[in-house]
Protein backbone atom coordinates (compact mmCIF):
# COMPACT_ATOMS: atom_id res chain seq x y z
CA UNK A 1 20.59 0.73 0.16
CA UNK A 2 21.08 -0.91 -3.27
CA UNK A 3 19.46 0.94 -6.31
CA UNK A 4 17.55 -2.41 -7.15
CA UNK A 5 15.52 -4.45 -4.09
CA UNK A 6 16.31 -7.97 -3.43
CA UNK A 7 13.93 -9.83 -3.49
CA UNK A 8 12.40 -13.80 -2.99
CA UNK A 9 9.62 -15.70 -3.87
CA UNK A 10 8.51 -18.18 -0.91
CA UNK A 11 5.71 -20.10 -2.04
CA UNK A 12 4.30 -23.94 -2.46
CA UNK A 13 2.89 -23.57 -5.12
CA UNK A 14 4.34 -23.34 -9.33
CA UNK A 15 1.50 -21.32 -10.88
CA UNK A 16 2.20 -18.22 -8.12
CA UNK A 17 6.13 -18.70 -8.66
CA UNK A 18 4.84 -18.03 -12.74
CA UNK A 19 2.41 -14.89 -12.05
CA UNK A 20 5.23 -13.30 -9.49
CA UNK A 21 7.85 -14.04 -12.16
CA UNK A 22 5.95 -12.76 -14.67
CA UNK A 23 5.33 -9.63 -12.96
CA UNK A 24 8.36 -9.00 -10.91
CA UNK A 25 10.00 -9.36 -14.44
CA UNK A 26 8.60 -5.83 -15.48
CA UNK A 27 9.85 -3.89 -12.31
CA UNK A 28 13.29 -2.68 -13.26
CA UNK A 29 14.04 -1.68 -9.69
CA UNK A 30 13.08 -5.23 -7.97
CA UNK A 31 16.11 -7.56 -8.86
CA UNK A 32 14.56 -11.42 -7.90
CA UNK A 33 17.56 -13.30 -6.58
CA UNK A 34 15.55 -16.53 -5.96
CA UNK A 35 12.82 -18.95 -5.37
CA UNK A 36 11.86 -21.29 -3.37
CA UNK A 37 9.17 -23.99 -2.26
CA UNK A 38 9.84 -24.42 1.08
CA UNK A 39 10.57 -22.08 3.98
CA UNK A 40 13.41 -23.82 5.68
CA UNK A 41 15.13 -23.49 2.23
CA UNK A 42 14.57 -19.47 2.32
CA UNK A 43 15.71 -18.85 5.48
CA UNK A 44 19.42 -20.99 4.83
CA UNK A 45 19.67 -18.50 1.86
CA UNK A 46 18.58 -15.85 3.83
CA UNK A 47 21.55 -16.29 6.72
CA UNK A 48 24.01 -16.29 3.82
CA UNK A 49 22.58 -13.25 1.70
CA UNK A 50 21.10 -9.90 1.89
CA UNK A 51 17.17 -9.95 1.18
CA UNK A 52 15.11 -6.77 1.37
CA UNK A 53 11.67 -8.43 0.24
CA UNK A 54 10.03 -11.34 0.73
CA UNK A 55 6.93 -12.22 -1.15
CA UNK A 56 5.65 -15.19 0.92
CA UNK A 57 3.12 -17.47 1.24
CA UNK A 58 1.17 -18.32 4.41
CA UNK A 59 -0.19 -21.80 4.04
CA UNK A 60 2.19 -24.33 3.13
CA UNK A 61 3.05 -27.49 4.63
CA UNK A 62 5.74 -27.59 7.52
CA UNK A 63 6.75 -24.37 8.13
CA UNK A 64 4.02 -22.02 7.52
CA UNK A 65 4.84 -18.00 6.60
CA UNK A 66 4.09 -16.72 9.92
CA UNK A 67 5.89 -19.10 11.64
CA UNK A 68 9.12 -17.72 9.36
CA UNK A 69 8.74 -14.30 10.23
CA UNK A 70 8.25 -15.49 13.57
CA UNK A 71 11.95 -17.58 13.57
CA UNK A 72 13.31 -14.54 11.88
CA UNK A 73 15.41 -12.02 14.14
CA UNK A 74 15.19 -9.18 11.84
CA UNK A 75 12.95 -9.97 9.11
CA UNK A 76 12.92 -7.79 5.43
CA UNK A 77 9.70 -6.49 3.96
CA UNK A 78 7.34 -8.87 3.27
CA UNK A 79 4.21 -8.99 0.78
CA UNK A 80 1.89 -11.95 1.52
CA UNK A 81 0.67 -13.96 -0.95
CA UNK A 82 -2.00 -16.15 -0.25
CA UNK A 83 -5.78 -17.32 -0.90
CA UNK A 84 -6.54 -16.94 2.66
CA UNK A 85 -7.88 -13.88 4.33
CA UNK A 86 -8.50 -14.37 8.02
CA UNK A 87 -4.34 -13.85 8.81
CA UNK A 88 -4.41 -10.20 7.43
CA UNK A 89 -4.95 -9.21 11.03
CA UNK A 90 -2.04 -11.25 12.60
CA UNK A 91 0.41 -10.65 9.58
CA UNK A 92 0.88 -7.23 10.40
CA UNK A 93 2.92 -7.63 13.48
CA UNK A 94 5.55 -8.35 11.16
CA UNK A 95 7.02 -5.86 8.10
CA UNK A 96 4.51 -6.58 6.12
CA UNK A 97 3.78 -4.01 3.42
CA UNK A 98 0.96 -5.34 1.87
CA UNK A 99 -1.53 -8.90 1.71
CA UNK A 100 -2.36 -9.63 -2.06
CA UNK A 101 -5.30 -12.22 -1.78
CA UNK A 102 -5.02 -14.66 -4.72
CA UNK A 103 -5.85 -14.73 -7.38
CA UNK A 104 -4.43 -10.83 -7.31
CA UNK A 105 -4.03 -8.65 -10.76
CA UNK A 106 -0.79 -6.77 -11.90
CA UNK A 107 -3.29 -3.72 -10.95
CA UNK A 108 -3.16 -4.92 -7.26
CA UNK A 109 0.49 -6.18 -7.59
CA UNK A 110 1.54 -2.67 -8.46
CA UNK A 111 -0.24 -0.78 -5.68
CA UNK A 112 1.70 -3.32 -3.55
CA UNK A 113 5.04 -2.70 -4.79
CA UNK A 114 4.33 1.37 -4.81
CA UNK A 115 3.43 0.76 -1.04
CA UNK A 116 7.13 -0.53 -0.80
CA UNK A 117 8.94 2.10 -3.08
CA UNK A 118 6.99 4.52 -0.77
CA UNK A 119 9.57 3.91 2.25
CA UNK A 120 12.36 3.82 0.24
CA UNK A 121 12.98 7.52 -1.07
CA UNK A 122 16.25 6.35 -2.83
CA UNK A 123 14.12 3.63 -4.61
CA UNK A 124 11.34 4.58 -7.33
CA UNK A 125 9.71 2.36 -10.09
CA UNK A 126 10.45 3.06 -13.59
CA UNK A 127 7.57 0.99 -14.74
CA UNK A 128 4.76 3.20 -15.96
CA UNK A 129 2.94 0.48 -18.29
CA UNK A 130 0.69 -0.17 -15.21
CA UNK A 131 -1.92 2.57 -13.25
CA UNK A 132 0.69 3.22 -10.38
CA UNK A 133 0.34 5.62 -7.57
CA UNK A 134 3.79 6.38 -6.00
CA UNK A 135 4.41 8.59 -3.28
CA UNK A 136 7.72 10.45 -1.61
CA UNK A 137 8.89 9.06 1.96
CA UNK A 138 7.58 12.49 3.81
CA UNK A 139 4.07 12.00 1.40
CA UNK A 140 4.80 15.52 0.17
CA UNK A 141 3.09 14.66 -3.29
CA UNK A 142 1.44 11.36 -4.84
CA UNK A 143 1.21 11.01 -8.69
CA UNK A 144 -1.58 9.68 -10.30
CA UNK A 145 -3.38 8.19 -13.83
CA UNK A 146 -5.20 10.84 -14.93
CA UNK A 147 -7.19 10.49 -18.50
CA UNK A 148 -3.89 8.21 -19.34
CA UNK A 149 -1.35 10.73 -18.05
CA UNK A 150 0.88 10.99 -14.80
CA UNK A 151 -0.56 13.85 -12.55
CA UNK A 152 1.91 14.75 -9.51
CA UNK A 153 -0.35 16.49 -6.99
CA UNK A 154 1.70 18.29 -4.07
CA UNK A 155 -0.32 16.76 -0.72
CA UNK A 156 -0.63 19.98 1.31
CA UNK A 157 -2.81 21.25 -1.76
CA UNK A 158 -5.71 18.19 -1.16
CA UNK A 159 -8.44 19.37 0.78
CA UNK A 160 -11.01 15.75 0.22
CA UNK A 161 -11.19 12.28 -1.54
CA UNK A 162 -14.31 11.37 -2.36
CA UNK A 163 -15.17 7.51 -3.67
CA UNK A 164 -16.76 7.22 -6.93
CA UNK A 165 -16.92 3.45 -7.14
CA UNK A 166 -13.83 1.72 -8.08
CA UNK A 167 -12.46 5.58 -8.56
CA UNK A 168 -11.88 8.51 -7.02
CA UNK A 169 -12.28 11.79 -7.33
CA UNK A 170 -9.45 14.03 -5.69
CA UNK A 171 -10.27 17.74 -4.92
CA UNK A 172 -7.57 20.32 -4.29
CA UNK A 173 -6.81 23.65 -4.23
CA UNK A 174 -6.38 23.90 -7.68
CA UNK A 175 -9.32 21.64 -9.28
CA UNK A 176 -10.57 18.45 -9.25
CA UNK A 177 -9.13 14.74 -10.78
CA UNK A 178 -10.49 11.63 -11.02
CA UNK A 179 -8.21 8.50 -10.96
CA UNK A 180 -8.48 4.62 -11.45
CA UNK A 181 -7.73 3.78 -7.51
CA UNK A 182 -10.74 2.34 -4.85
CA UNK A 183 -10.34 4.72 -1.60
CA UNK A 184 -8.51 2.35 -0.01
CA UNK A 185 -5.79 2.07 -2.59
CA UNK A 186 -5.91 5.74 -2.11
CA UNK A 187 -5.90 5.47 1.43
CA UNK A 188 -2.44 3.58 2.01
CA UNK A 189 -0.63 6.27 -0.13
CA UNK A 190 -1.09 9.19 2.20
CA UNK A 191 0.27 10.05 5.28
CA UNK A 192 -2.24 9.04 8.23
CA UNK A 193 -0.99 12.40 10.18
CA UNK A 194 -2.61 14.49 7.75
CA UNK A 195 -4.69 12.53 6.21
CA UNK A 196 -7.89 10.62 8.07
CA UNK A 197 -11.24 8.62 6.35
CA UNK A 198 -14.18 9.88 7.95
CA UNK A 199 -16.67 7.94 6.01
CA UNK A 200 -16.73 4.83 3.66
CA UNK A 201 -16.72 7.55 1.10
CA UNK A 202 -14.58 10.56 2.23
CA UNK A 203 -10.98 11.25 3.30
CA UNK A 204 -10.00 14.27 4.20
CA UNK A 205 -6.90 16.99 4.59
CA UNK A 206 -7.10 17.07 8.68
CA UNK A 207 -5.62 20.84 8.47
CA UNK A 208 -8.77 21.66 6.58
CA UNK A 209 -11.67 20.37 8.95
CA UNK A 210 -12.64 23.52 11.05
CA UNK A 211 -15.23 22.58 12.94
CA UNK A 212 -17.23 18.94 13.91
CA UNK A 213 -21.25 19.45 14.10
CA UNK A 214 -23.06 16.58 14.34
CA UNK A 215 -22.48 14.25 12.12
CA UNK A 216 -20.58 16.61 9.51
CA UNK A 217 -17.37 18.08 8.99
CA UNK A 218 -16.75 21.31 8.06
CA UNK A 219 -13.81 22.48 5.87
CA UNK A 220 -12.11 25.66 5.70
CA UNK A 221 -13.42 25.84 2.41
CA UNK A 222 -16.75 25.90 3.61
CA UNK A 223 -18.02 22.50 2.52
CA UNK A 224 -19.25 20.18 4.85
CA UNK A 225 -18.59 15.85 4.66
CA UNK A 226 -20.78 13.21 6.28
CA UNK A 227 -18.84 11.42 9.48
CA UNK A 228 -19.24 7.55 9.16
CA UNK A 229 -20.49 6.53 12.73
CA UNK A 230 -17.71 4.36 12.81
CA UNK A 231 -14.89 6.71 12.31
CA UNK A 232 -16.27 9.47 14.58
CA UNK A 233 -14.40 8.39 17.85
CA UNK A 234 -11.20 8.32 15.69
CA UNK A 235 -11.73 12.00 14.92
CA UNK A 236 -12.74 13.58 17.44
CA UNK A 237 -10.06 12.12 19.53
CA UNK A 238 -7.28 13.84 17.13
CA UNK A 239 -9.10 17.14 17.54
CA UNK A 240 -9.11 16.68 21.32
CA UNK A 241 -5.40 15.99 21.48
């Protein structure tokens, strides 16, 4: 694995080939080795040179993104780029990381790049201008804005996240720290053996829930967290496994 990722821009049209410039640009570990405005023209390049990212379009005319993955044996990691929604679904039968929406911010751009940093342990951002969570391979700790600083927080020391707002508010072991991530930002960073939402508010440490009553969870710790009706199948079928 190269210390820098290779990476492409696949897209129809100028004004995303200018933000992902502009942004890629400040990411000393992504190395952009081209662009292009058609498809067909990425995937010639891509027979004659390594590629180990993709940021690609869906809708474009001819050959559409999906339809490349789809033609492509062994495709790289891919982050969709698009102003379309309704293929999140079907994208992920492919390597795709993550699906920026456009018109995406360099706040969203960055939690897509950590989410590809994430399964490379070799790999790590040296950006920090931006509010960046990153995260080991194994998940063993995440590091997060804190107040303006970098906070690494070991995982097995989390016990809950709760949402508050666009932030959230991690408690551990230790104390308590509130970030600048939604819970779903928070969410993709975490290993989903260990770590489970219960509610639209609340994730929680899996080693910590002792006991399900009703519609709450009880920690270790003693304090108990509402169960969204909608992820109560989901956790009761880990604890009956």
């Amino acid at each position: 694995m190269n210390e820098r990722l290779r990476c492409i821009v696949v897209d129809d049209e100028e004004g995303a080939h200018l933000v992902l410039h502009h942004y890629i640009k400040d990411i000393k570990k992504l190395d952009l080795k081209a662009s292009f405005y058609h498809p067909v023209e990425a995937m010639d390049y891509m027979y004659d040179h390594e590629v180990d990212l993709i940021f690609l379009d869906i809708n474009m005319p001819g050959l559409n993104g999906l339809e490349m993955l789809r033609a492509l044996s062994n495709p790289p990691m891919v982050i969709l780029t698009t102003a379309y929604k309704e293929y999140a679904l079907e994208s992920y039968e492919y390597r795709v990381v993550d699906y920026l929406v456009k018109p995406f911010d360099i706040r969203r751009f960055m939690s897509a790049i950590d989410n590809v940093f994430s399964r490379y342990p070799s790999v790590k951002p040296t950006v920090l201008d931006h509010p960046v969570v990153l995260a080991t391979a194994a998940t063993s700790s995440v590091v997060v804005k804190v107040d303006g600083d970098f906070v690494r927080i070991m995982c097995k020391d989390i016990i809950y996240i709760q949402s508050w707002g666009n932030y959230v508010k991690i408690f551990t072991t230790s104390g308590s720290f509130v970030s600048s991530l939604t819970t779903a930002e928070m969410e993709q960073k975490l290993d989903k053996d260990l770590f489970m939402r219960i509610h639209k508010s609340h994730i929680v440490s899996l080693e910590r829930v002792s006991k399900i009553s009703g519609g709450s969870a009880e920690l270790d710790s003693g304090e108990k967290l509402p169960i969204g009706s909608t992820y109560r199948r989901e956790l009761l079928l880990y604890f009956q496994k």
